[in-house]
C-alpha atoms as a PDB file:
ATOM      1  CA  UNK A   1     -73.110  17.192  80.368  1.00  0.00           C
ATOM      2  CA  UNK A   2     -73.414  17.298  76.413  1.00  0.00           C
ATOM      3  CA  UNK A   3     -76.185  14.851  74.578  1.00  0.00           C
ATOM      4  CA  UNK A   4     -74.417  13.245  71.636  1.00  0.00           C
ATOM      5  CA  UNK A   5     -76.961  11.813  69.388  1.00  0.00           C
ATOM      6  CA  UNK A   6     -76.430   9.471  66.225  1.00  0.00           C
ATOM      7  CA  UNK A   7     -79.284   9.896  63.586  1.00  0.00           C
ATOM      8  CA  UNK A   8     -80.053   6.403  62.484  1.00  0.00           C
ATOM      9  CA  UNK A   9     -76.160   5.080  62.684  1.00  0.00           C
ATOM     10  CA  UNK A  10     -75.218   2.636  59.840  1.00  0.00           C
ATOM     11  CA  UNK A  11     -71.312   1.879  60.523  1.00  0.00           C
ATOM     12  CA  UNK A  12     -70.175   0.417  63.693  1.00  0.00           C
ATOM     13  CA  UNK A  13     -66.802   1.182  63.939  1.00  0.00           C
ATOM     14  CA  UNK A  14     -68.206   5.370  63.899  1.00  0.00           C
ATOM     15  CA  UNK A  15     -70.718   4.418  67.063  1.00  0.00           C
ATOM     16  CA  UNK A  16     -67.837   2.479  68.631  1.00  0.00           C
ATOM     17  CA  UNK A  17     -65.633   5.645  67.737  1.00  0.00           C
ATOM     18  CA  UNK A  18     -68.073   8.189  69.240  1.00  0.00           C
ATOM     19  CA  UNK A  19     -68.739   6.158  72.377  1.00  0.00           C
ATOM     20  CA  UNK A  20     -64.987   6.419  73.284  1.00  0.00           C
ATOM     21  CA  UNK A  21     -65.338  10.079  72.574  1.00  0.00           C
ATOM     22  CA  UNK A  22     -68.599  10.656  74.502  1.00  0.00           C
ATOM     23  CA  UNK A  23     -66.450   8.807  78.000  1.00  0.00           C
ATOM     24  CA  UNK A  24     -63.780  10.807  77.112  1.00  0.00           C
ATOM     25  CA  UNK A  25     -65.884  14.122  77.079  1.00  0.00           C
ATOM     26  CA  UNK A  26     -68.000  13.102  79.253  1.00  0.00           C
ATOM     27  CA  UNK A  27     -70.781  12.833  77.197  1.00  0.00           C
ATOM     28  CA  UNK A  28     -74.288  10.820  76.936  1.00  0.00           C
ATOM     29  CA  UNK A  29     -74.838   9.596  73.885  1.00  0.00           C
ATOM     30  CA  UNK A  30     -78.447   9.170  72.349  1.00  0.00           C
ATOM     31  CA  UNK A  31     -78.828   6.317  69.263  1.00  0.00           C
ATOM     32  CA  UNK A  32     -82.043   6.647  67.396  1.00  0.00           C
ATOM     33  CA  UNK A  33     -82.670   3.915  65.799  1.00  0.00           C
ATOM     34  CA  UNK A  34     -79.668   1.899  64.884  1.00  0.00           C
ATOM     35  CA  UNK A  35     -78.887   0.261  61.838  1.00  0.00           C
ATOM     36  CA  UNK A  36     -77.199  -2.529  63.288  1.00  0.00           C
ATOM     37  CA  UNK A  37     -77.298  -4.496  67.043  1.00  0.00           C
ATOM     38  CA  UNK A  38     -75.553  -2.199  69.319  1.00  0.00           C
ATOM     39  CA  UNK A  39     -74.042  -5.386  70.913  1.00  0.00           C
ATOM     40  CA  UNK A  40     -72.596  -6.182  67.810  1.00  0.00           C
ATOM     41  CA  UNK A  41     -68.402  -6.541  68.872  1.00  0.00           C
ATOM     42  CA  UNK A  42     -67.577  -4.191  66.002  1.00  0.00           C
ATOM     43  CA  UNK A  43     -69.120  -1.472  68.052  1.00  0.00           C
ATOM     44  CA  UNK A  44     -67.406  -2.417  71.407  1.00  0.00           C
ATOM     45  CA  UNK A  45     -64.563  -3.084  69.802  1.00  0.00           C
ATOM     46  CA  UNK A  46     -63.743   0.522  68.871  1.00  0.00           C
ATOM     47  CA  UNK A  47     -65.195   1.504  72.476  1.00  0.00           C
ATOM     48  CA  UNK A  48     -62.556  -0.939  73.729  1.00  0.00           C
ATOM     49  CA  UNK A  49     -62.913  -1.146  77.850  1.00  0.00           C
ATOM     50  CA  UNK A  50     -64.106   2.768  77.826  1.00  0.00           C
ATOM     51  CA  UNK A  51     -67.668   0.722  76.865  1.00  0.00           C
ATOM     52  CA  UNK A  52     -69.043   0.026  80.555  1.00  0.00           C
ATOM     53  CA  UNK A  53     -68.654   3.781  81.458  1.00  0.00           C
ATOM     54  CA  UNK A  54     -70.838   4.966  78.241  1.00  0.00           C
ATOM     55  CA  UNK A  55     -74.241   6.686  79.436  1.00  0.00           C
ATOM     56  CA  UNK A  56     -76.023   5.519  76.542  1.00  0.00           C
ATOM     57  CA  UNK A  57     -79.710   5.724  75.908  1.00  0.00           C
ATOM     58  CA  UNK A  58     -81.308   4.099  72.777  1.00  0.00           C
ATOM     59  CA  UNK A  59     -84.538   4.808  70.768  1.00  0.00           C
ATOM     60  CA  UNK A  60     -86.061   2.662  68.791  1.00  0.00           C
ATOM     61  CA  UNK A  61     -87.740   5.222  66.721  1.00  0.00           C
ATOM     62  CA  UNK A  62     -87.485   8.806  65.647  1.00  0.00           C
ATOM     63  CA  UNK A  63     -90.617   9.541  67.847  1.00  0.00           C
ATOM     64  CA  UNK A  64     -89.564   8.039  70.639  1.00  0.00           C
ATOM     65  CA  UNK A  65     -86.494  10.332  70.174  1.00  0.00           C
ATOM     66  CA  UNK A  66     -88.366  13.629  69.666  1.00  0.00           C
ATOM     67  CA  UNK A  67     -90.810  12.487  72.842  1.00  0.00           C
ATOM     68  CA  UNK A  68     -87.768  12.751  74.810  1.00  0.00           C
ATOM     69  CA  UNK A  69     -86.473  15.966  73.269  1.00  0.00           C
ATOM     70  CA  UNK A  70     -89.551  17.560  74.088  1.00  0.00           C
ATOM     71  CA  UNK A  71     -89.463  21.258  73.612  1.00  0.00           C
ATOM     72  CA  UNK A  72     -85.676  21.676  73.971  1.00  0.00           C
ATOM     73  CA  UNK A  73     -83.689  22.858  70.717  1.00  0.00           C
ATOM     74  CA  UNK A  74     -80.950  21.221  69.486  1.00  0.00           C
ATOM     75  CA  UNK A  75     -78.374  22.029  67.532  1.00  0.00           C
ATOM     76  CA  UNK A  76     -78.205  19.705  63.583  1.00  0.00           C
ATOM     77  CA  UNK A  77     -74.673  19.257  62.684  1.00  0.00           C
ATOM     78  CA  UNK A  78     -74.784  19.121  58.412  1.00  0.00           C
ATOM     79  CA  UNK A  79     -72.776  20.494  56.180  1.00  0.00           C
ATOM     80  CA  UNK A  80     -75.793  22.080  54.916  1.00  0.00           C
ATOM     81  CA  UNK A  81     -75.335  24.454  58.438  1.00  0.00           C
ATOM     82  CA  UNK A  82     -75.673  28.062  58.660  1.00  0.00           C
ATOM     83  CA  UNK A  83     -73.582  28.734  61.480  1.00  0.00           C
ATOM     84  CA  UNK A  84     -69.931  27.791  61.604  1.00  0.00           C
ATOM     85  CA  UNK A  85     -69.557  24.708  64.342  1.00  0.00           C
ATOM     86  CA  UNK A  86     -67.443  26.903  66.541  1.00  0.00           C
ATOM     87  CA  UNK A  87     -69.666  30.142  66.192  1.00  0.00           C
ATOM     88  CA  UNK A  88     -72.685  28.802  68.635  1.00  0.00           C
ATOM     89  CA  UNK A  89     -72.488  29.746  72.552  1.00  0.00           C
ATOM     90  CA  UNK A  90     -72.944  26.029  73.518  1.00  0.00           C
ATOM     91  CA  UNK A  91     -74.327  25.510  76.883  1.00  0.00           C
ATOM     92  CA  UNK A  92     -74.516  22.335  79.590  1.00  0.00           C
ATOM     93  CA  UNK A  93     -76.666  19.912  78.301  1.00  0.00           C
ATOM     94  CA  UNK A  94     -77.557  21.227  74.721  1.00  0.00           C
ATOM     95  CA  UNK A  95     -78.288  18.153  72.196  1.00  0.00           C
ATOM     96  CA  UNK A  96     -75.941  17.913  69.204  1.00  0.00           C
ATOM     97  CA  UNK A  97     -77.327  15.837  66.383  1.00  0.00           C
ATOM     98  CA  UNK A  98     -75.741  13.943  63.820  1.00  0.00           C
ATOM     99  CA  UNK A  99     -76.884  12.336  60.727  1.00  0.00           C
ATOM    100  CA  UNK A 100     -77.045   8.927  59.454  1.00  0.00           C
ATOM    101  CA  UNK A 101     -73.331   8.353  57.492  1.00  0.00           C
ATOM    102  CA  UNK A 102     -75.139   8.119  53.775  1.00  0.00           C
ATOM    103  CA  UNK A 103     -78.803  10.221  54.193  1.00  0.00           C
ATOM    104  CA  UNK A 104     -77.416  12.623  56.865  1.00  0.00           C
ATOM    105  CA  UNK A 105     -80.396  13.912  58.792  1.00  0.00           C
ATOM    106  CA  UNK A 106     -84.366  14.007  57.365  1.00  0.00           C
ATOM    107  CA  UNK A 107     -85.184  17.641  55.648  1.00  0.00           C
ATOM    108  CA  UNK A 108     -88.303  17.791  58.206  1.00  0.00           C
ATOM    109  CA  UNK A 109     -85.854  18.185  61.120  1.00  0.00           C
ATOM    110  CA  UNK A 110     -83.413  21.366  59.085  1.00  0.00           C
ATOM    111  CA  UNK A 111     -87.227  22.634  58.108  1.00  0.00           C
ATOM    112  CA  UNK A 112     -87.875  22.174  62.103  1.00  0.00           C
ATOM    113  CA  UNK A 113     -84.791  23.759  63.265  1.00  0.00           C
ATOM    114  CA  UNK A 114     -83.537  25.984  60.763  1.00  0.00           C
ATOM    115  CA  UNK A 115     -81.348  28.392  62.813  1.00  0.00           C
ATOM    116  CA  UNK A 116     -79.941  25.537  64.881  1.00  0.00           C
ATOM    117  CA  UNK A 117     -77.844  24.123  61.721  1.00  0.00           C
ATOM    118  CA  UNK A 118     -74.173  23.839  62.169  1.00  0.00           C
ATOM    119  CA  UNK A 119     -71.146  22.783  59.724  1.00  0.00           C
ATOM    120  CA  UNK A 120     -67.381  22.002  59.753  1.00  0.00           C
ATOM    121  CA  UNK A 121     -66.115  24.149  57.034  1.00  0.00           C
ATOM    122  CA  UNK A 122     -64.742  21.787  53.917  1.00  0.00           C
ATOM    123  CA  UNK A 123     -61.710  23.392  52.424  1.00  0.00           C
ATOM    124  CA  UNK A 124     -60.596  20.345  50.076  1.00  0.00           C
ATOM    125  CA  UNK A 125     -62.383  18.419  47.481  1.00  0.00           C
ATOM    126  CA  UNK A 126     -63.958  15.965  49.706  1.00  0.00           C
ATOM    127  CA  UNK A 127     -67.883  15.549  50.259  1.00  0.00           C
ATOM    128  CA  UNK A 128     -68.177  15.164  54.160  1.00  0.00           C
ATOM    129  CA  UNK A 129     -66.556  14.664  57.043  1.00  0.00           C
ATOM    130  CA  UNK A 130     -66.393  10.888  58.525  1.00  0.00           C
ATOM    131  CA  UNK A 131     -69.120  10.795  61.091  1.00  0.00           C
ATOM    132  CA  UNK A 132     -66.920   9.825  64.098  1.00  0.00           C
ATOM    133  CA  UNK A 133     -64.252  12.795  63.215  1.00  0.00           C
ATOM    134  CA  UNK A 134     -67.285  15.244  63.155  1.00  0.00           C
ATOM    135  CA  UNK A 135     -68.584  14.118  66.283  1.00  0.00           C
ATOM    136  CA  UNK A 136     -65.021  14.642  67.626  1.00  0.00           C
ATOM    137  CA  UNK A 137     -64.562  18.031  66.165  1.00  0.00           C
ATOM    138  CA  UNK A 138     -67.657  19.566  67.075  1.00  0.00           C
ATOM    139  CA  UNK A 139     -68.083  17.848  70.669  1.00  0.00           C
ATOM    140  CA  UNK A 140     -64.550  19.321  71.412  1.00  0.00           C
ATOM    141  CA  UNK A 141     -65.592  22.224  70.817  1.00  0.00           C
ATOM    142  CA  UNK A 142     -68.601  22.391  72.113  1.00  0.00           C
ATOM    143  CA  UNK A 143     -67.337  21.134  75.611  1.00  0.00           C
ATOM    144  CA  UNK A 144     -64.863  23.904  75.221  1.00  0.00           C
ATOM    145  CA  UNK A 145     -67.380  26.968  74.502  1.00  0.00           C
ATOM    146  CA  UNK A 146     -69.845  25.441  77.400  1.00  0.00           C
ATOM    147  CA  UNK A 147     -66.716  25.396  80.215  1.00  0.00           C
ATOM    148  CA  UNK A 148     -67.224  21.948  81.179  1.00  0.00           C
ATOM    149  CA  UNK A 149     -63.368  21.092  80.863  1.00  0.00           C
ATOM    150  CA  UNK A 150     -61.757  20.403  84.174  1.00  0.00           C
ATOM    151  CA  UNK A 151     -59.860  23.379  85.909  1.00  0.00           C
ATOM    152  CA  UNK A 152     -56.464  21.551  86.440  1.00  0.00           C
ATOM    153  CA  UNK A 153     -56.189  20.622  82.640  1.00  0.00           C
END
């Protein structure tokens, strides 16, 4: 199984997005430090009735977070990357972070991680990505490179 997590989320509607990804994928998703109540209906709303299947685990603080991560190295999804989102050999249970929708992630965790950086190539004149499409693009693909599709798909 794939760890989702949300850098310091500010938009429900993205977190209820991702949630109905992460069922769908059959992901956990990891929230780290929420800008908002994770109750709030907004949220559920967009997770619809996928929301009591969600393995969800929430941190209140960064720390907390990077207790649990322990020595394990993620991969930072920012368009700052250096690797292509679909170049990595994703395995079972790597940890794919996002960043917060407006500050993305802190430069202490690229410095931290430098060769674990990932981006979604921007062709148009846009700045980023939504969040939630990012999560979808990259989890997709992710679930694809690691094999844990079903066989009779």
């Amino acid at each position: 199984m794939l760890n989702v997590v949300l850098y310091q989320p500010a938009i429900p509607p993205n977190t209820g997005n991702v949630s109905r990804q992460c069922v769908g994928m059959n992901a956990h998703l990891h929230l780290i430090a929420p800008k908002f109540e994770v109750s709030d209906n907004t949220v559920k709303r967009a997770g619809l009735d996928y929301w009591p299947y969600l393995k969800l685990t929430q941190y209140p603080d960064e720390q907390a977070f990077l207790d649990w991560l322990g020595d394990r190295q993620p991969w930072l999804v920012t368009k700052f990357g250096v690797h292509r989102y679909d170049r990595p050999a994703y395995v079972d249970e790597d940890i794919l972070i996002f960043g917060n929708e407006n500050t993305g992630l802190p430069e202490a965790w690229h410095q931290r991680w430098p060769d674990r950086t990932v981006h979604i190539p921007i062709m148009g004149e846009i700045r980023s990505f939504n969040l939630s499409n990012t999560v979808a693009i990259v989890l997709a693909q992710a679930t694809l490179t690691a094999r844990l599709y079903p066989t009779h798909s």
